[in-house]
C-alpha atoms as a PDB file:
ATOM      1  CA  UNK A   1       0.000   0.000   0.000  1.00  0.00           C
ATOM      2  CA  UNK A   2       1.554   3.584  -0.839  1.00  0.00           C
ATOM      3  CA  UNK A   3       0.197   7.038   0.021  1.00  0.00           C
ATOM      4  CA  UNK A   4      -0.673   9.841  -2.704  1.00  0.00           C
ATOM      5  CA  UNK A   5      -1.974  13.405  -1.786  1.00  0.00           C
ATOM      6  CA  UNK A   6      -5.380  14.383  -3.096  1.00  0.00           C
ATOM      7  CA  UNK A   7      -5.492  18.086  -2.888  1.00  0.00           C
ATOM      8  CA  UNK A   8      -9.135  19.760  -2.870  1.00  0.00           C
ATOM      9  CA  UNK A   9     -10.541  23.580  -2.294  1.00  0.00           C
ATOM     10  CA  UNK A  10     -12.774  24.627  -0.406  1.00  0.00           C
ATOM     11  CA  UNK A  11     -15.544  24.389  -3.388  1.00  0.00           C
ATOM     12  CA  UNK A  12     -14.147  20.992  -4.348  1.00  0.00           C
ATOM     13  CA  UNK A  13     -14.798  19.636  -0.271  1.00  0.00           C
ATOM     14  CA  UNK A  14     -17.982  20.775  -0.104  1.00  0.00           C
ATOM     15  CA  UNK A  15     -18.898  19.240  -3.198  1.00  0.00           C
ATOM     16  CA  UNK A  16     -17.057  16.101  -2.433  1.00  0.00           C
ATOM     17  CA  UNK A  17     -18.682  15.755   0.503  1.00  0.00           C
ATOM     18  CA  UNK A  18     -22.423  16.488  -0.886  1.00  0.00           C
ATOM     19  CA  UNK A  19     -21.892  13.733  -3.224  1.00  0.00           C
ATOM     20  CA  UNK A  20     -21.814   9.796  -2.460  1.00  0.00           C
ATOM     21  CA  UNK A  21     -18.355  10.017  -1.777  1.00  0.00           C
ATOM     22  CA  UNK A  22     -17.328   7.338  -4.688  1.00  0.00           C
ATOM     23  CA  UNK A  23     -15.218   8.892  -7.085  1.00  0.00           C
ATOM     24  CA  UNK A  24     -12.481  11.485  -6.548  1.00  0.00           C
ATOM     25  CA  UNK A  25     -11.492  13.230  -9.689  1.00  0.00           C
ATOM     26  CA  UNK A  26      -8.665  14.530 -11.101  1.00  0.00           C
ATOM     27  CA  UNK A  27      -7.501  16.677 -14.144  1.00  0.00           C
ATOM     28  CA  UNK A  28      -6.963  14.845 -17.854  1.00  0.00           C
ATOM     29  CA  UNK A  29      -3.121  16.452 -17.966  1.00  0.00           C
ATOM     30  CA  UNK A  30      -2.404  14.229 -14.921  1.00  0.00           C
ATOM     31  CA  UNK A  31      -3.152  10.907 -16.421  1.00  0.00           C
ATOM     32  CA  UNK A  32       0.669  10.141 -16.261  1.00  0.00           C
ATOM     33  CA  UNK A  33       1.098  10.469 -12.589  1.00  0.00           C
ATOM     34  CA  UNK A  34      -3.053   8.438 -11.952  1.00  0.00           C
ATOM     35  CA  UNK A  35      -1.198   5.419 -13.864  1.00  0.00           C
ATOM     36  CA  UNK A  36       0.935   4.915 -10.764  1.00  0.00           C
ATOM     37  CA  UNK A  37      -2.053   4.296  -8.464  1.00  0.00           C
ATOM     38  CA  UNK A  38      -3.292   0.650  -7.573  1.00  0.00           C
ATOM     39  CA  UNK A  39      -5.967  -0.259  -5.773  1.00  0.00           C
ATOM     40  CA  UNK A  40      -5.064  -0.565  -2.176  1.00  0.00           C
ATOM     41  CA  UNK A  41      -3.391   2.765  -1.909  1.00  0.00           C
ATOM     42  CA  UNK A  42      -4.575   5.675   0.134  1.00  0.00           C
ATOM     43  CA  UNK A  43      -5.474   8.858  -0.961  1.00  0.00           C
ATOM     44  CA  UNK A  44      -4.683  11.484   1.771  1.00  0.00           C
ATOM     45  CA  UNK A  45      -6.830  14.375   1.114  1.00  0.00           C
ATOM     46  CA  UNK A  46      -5.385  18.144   2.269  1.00  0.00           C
ATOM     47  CA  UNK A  47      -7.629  21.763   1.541  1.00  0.00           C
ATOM     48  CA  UNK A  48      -5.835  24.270   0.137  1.00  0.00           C
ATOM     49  CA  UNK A  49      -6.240  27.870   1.339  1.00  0.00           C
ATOM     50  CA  UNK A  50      -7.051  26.376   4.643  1.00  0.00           C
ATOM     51  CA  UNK A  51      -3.788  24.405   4.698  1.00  0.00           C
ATOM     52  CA  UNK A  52      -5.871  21.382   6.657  1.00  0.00           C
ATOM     53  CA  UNK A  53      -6.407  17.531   6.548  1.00  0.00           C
ATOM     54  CA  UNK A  54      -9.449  16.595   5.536  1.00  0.00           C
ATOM     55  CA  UNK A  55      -9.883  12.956   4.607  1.00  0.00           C
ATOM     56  CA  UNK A  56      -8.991   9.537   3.677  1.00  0.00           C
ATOM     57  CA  UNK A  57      -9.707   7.833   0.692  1.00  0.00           C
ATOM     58  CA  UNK A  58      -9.149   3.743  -0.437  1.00  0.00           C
ATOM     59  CA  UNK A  59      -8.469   3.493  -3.921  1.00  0.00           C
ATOM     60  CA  UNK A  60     -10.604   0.479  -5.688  1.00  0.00           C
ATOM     61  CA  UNK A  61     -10.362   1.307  -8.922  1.00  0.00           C
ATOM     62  CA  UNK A  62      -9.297   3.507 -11.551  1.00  0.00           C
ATOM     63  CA  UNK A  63      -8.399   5.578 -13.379  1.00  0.00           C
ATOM     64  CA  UNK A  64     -10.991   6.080 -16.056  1.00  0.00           C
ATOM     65  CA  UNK A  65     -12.475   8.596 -17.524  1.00  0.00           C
ATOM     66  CA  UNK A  66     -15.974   9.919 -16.964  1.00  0.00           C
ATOM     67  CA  UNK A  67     -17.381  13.578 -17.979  1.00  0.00           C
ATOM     68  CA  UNK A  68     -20.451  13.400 -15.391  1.00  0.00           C
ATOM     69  CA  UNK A  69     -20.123  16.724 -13.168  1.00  0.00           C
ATOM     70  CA  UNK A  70     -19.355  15.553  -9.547  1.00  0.00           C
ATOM     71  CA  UNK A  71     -17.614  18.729  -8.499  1.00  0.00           C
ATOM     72  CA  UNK A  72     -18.380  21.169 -11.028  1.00  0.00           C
ATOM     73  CA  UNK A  73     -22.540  21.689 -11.758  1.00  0.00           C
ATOM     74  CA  UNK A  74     -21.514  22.035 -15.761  1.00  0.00           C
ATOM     75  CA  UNK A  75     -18.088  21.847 -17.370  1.00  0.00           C
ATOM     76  CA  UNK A  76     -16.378  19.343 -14.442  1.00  0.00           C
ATOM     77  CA  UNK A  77     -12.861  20.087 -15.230  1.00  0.00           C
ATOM     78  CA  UNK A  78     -11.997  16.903 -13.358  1.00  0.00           C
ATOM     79  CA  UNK A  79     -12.635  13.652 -15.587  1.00  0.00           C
ATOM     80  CA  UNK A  80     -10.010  11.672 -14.776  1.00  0.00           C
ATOM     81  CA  UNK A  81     -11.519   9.691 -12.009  1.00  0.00           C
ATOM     82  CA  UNK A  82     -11.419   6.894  -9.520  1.00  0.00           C
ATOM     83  CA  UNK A  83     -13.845   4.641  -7.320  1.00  0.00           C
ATOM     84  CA  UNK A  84     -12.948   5.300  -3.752  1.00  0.00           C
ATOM     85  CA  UNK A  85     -14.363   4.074  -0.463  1.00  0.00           C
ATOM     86  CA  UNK A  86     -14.135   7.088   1.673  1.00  0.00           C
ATOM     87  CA  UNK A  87     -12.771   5.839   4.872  1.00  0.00           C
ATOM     88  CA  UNK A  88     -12.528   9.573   6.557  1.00  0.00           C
ATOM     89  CA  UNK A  89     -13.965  12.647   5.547  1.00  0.00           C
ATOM     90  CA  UNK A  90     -14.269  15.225   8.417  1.00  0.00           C
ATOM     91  CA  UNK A  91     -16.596  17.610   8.911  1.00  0.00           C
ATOM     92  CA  UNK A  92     -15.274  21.440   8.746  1.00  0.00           C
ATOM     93  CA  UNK A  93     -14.830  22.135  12.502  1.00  0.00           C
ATOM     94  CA  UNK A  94     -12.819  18.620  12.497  1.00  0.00           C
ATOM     95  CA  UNK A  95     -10.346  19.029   9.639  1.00  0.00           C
ATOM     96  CA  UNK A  96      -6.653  19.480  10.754  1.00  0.00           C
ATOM     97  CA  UNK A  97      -4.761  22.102  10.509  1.00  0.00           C
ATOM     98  CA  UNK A  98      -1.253  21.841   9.182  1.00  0.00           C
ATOM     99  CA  UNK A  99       0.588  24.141  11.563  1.00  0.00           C
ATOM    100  CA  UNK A 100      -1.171  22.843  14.618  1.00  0.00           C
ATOM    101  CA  UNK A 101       1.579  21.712  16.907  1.00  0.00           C
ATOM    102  CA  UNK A 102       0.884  17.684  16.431  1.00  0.00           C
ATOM    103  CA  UNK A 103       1.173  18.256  12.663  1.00  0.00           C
ATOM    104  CA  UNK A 104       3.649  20.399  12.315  1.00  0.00           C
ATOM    105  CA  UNK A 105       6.539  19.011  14.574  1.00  0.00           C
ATOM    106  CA  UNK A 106       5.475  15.039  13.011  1.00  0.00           C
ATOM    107  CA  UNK A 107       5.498  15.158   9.258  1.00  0.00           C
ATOM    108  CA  UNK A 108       8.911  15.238   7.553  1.00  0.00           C
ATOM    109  CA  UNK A 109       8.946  17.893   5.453  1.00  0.00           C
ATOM    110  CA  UNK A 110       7.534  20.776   8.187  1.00  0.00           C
ATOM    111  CA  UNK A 111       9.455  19.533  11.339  1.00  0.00           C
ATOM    112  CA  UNK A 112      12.751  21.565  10.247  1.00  0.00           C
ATOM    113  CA  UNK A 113      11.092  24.832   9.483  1.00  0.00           C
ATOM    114  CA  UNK A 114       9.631  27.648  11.304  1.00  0.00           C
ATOM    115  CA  UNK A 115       6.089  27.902  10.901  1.00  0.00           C
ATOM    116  CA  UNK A 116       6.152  30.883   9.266  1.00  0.00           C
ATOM    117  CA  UNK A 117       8.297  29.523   6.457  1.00  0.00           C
ATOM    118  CA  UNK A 118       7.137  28.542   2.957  1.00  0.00           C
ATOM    119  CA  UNK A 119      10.008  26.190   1.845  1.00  0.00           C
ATOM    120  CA  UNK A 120       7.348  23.213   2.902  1.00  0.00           C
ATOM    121  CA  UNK A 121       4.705  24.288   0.360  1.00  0.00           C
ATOM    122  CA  UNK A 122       6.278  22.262  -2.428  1.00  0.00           C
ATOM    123  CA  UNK A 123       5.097  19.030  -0.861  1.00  0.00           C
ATOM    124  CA  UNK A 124       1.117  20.046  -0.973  1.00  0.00           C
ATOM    125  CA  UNK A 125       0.961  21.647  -4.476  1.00  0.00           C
ATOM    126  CA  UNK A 126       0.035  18.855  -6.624  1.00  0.00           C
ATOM    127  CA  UNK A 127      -1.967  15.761  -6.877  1.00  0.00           C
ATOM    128  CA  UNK A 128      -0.825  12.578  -6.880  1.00  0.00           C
ATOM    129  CA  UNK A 129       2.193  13.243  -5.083  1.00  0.00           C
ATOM    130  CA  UNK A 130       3.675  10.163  -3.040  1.00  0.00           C
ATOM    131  CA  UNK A 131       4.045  11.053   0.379  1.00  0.00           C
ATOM    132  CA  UNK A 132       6.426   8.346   2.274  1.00  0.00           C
ATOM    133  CA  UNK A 133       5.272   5.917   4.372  1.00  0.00           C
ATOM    134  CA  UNK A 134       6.218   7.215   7.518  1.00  0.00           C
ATOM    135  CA  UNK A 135       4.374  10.301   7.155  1.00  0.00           C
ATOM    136  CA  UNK A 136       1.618   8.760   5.607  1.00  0.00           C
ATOM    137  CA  UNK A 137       0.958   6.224   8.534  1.00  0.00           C
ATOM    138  CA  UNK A 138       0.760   9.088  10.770  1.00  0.00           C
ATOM    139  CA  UNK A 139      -1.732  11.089   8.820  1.00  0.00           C
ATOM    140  CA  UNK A 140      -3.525   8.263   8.806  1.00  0.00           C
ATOM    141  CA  UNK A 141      -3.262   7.287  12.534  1.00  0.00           C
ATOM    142  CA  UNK A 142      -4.132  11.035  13.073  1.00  0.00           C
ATOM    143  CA  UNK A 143      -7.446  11.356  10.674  1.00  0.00           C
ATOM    144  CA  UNK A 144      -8.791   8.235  11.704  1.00  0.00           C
ATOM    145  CA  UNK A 145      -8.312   9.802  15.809  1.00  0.00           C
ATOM    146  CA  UNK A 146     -10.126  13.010  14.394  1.00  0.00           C
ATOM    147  CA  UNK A 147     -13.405  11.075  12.716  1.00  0.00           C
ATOM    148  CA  UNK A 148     -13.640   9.919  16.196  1.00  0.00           C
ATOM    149  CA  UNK A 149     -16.536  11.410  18.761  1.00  0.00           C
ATOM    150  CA  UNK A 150     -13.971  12.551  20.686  1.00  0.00           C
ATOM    151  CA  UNK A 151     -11.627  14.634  17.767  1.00  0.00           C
ATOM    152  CA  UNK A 152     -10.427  17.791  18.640  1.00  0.00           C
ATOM    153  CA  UNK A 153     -12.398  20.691  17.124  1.00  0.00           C
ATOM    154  CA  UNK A 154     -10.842  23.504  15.264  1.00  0.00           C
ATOM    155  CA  UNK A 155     -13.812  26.120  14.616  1.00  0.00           C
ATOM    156  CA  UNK A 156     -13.157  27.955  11.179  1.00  0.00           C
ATOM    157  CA  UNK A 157     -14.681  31.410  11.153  1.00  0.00           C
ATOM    158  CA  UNK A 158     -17.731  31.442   8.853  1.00  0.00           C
ATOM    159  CA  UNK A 159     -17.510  34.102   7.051  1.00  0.00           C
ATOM    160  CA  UNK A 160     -13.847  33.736   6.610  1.00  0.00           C
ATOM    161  CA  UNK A 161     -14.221  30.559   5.115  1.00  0.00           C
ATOM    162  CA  UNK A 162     -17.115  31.951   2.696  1.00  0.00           C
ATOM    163  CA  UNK A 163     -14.395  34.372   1.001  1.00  0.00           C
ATOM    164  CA  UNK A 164     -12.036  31.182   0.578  1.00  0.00           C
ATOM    165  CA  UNK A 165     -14.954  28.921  -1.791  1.00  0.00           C
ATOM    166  CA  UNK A 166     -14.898  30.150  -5.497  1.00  0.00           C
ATOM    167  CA  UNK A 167     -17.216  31.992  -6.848  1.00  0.00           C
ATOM    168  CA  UNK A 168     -19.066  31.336 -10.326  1.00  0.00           C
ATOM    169  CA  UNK A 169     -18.887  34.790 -12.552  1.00  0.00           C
ATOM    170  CA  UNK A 170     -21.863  35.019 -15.870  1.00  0.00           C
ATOM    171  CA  UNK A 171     -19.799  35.750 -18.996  1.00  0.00           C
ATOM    172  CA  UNK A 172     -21.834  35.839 -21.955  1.00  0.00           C
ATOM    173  CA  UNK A 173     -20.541  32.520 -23.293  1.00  0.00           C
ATOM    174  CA  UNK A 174     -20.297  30.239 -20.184  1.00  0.00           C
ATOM    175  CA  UNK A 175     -20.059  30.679 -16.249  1.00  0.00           C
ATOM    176  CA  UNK A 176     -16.207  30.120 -15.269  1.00  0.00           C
ATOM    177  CA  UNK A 177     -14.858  29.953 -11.606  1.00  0.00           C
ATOM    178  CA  UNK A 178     -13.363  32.995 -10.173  1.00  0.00           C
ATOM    179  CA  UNK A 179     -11.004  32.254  -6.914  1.00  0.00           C
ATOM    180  CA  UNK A 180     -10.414  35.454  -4.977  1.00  0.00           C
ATOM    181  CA  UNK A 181      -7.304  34.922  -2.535  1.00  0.00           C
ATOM    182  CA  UNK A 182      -7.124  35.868   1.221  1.00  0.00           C
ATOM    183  CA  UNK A 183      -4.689  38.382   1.485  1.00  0.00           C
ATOM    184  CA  UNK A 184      -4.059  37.069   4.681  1.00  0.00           C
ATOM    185  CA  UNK A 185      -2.626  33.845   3.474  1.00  0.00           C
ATOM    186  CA  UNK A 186       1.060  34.275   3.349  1.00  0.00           C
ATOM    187  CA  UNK A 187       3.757  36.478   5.042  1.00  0.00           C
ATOM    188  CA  UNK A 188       4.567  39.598   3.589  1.00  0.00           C
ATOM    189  CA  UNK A 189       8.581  38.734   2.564  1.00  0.00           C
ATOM    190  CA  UNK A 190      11.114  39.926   0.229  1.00  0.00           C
ATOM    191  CA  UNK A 191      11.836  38.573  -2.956  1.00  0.00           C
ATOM    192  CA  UNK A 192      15.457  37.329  -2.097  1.00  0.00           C
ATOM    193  CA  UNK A 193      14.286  35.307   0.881  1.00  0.00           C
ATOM    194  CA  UNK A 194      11.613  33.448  -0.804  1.00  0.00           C
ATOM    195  CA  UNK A 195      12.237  29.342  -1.603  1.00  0.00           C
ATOM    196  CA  UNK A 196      12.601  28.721  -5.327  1.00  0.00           C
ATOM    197  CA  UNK A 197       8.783  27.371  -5.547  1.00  0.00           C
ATOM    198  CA  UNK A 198       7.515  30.720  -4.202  1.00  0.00           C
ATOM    199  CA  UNK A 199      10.101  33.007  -6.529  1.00  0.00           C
ATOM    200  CA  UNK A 200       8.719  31.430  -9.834  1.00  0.00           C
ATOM    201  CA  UNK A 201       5.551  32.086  -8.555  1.00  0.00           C
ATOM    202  CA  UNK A 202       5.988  36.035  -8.422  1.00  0.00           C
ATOM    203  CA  UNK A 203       7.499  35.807 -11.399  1.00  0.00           C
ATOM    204  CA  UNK A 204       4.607  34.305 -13.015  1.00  0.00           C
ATOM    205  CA  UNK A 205       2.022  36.576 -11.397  1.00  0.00           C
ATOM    206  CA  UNK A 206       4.447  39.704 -12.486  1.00  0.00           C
ATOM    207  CA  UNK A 207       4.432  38.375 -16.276  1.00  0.00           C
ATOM    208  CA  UNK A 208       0.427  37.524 -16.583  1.00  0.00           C
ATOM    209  CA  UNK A 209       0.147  41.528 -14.626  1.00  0.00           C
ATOM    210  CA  UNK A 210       1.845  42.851 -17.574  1.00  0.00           C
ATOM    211  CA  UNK A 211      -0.027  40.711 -20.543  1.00  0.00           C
ATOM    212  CA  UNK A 212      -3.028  42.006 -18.654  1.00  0.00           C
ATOM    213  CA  UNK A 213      -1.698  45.645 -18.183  1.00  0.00           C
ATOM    214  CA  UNK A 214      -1.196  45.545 -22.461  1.00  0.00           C
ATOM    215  CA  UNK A 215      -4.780  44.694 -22.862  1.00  0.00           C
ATOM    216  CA  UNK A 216      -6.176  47.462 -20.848  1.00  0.00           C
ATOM    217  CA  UNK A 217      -7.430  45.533 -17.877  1.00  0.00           C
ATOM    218  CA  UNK A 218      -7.332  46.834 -14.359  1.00  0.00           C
ATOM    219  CA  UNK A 219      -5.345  44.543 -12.208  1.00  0.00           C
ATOM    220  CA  UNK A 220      -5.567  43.356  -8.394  1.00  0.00           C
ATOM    221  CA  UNK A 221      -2.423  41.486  -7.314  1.00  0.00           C
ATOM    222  CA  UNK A 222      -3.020  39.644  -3.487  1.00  0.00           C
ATOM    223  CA  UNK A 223      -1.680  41.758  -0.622  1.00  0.00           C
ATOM    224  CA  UNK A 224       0.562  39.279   0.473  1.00  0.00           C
ATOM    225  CA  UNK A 225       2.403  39.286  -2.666  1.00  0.00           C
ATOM    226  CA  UNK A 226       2.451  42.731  -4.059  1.00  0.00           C
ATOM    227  CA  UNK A 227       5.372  44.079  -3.039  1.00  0.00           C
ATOM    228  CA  UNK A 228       7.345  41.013  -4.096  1.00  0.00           C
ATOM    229  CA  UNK A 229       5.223  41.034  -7.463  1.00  0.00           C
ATOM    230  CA  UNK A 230       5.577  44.935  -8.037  1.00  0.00           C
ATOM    231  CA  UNK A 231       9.273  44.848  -7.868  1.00  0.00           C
ATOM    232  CA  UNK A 232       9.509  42.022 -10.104  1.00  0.00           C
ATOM    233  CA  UNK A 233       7.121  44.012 -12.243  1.00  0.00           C
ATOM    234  CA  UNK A 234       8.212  47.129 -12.431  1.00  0.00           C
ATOM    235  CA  UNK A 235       5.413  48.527 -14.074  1.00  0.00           C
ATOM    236  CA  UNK A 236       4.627  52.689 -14.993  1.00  0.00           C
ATOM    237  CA  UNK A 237       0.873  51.894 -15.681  1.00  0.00           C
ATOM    238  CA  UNK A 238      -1.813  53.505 -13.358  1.00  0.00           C
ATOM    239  CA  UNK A 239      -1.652  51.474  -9.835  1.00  0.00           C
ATOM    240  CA  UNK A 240      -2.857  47.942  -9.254  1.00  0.00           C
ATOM    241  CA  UNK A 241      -6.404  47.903  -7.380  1.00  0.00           C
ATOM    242  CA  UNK A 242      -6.704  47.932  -3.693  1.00  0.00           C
ATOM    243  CA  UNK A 243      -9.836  45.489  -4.006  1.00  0.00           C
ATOM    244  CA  UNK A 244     -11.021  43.115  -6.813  1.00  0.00           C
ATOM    245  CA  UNK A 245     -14.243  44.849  -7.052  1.00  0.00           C
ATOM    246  CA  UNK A 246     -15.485  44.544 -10.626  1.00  0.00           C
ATOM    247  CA  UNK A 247     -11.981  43.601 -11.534  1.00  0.00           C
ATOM    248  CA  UNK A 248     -11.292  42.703 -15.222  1.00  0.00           C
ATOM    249  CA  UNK A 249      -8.306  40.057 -14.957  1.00  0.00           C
ATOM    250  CA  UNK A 250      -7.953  37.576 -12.080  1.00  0.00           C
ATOM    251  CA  UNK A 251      -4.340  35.373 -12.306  1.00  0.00           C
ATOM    252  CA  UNK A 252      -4.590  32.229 -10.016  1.00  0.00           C
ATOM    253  CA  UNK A 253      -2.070  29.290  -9.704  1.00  0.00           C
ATOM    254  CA  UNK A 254      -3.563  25.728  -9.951  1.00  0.00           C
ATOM    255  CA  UNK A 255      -1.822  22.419  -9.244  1.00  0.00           C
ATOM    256  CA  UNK A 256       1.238  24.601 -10.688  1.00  0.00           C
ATOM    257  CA  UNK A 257      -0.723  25.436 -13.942  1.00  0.00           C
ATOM    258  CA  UNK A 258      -1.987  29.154 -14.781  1.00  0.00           C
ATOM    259  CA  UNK A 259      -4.997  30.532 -14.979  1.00  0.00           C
ATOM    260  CA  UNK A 260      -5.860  33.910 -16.726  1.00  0.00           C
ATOM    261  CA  UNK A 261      -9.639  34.874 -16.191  1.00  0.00           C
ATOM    262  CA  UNK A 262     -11.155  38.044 -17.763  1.00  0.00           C
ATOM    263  CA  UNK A 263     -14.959  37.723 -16.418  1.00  0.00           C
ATOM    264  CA  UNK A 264     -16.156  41.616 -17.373  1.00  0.00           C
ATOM    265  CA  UNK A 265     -18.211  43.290 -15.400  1.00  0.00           C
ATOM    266  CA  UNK A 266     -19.537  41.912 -12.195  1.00  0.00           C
END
């Protein structure tokens, strides 16, 4: 038996966990890394923007493909798919959060750092990663603990976590997903002290800011990163936006792939 990560949003939990919690789904580009999976393994499932633990899931078959939206209501992006028996899924108040103490100073790739650090990040951006035995064991040991009556509870602010689930924007075509980031979600830091994961990153969100700039849109660039994105930048057009009200060009980061949105007015 191996352990994989299965990352989900906040969207994608809720949705998994509305459904009949038989099929996790992933996207058709990572059909390479699926082919690795047997049945047996463990999926350990981790929410992004809320950095937590969420689930558990046995892999029984797979992959195949299957276009039926599960965690999309039209246009599922995820169609690469497996049949899972869902051995944990927590409920919101129960999920675990990464820095907590008992997470933080057990899994192998956040003991060595300072909470505060992003050089750990790598390890929870992508699906399908293998995460080693020893770490996976313990997540395991941990989730299963959680699921219990007696799990610890970490309440999540409700409102807070309504700004973290995407949104659906009307364009006159189709509805696409907008994902507004916290700008609470990372430490403000300067360029030369990030890890070489979070430096592309800027980089990235500096060069889509200019393409977007040249087309005329207005553009909102996440607190957290601005700085480090405006001096990569360097940009003489009028000043980014303070809030993405009405804004014409959101640039998100997805399982390392980019995503340019220009949704129009609100």
């Amino acid at each position: 038996m191996a352990y994989y990560l299965d990352l989900f949003s906040p969207e994608t939990y809720e949705a998994f966990g509305r459904s009949d919690q038989t099929v996790s789904g992933f996207r058709p580009r990572q059909r390479n890394l699926a082919g690795r999976m047997r049945p047996g393994d463990t999926f350990v499932c981790y929410m992004t923007r809320l950095s937590r633990w969420i689930g558990l899931l046995d892999i029984l078959e797979g992959p195949f493909d299957d276009h039926t939206p599960i965690f999309y209501p039209a246009d599922d992006p995820f169609t690469l798919r497996f049949h899972v028996k869902s051995v944990v899924w927590l409920p919101l108040e129960k999920t675990m959060p990464i820095h907590a103490d008992t997470v933080w100073n057990s899994l192998s790739f956040t003991q060595r750092h300072p909470k505060g650090s992003l050089a750990w990040t790598g390890n929870v951006r992508g699906s399908l990663t293998r995460i080693s035995d020893a770490d996976g064991a313990f997540l395991e040991s941990l989730l299963r603990s959680q699921a219990a009556e007696d799990g610890q509870l970490y309440p999540v602010d409700a409102d807070e976590y309504r700004k973290l689930v995407a949104h659906r924007v009307r364009r006159a075509d189709k509805d696409v997903t907008v994902t507004v980031p916290d700008d609470t979600e990372r430490e403000t830091t300067s360029d030369h002290a990030l890890p070489d994961e979070a430096r592309e990153s800027i980089k990235m969100q500096a060069l889509l800011a200019e393409i977007g700039s040249r087309m005329g849109m207005q553009i909102w660039i996440p607190r957290a990163d601005r700085a480090a994105v405006l001096a990569e930048w360097h940009s003489n057009q009028s000043p980014v936006l303070e809030r993405p009200n009405r804004v014409k060009i959101f640039v998100t980061l997805v399982d390392n792939s980019l995503d340019l949105v220009s949704p129009g007015s609100a």
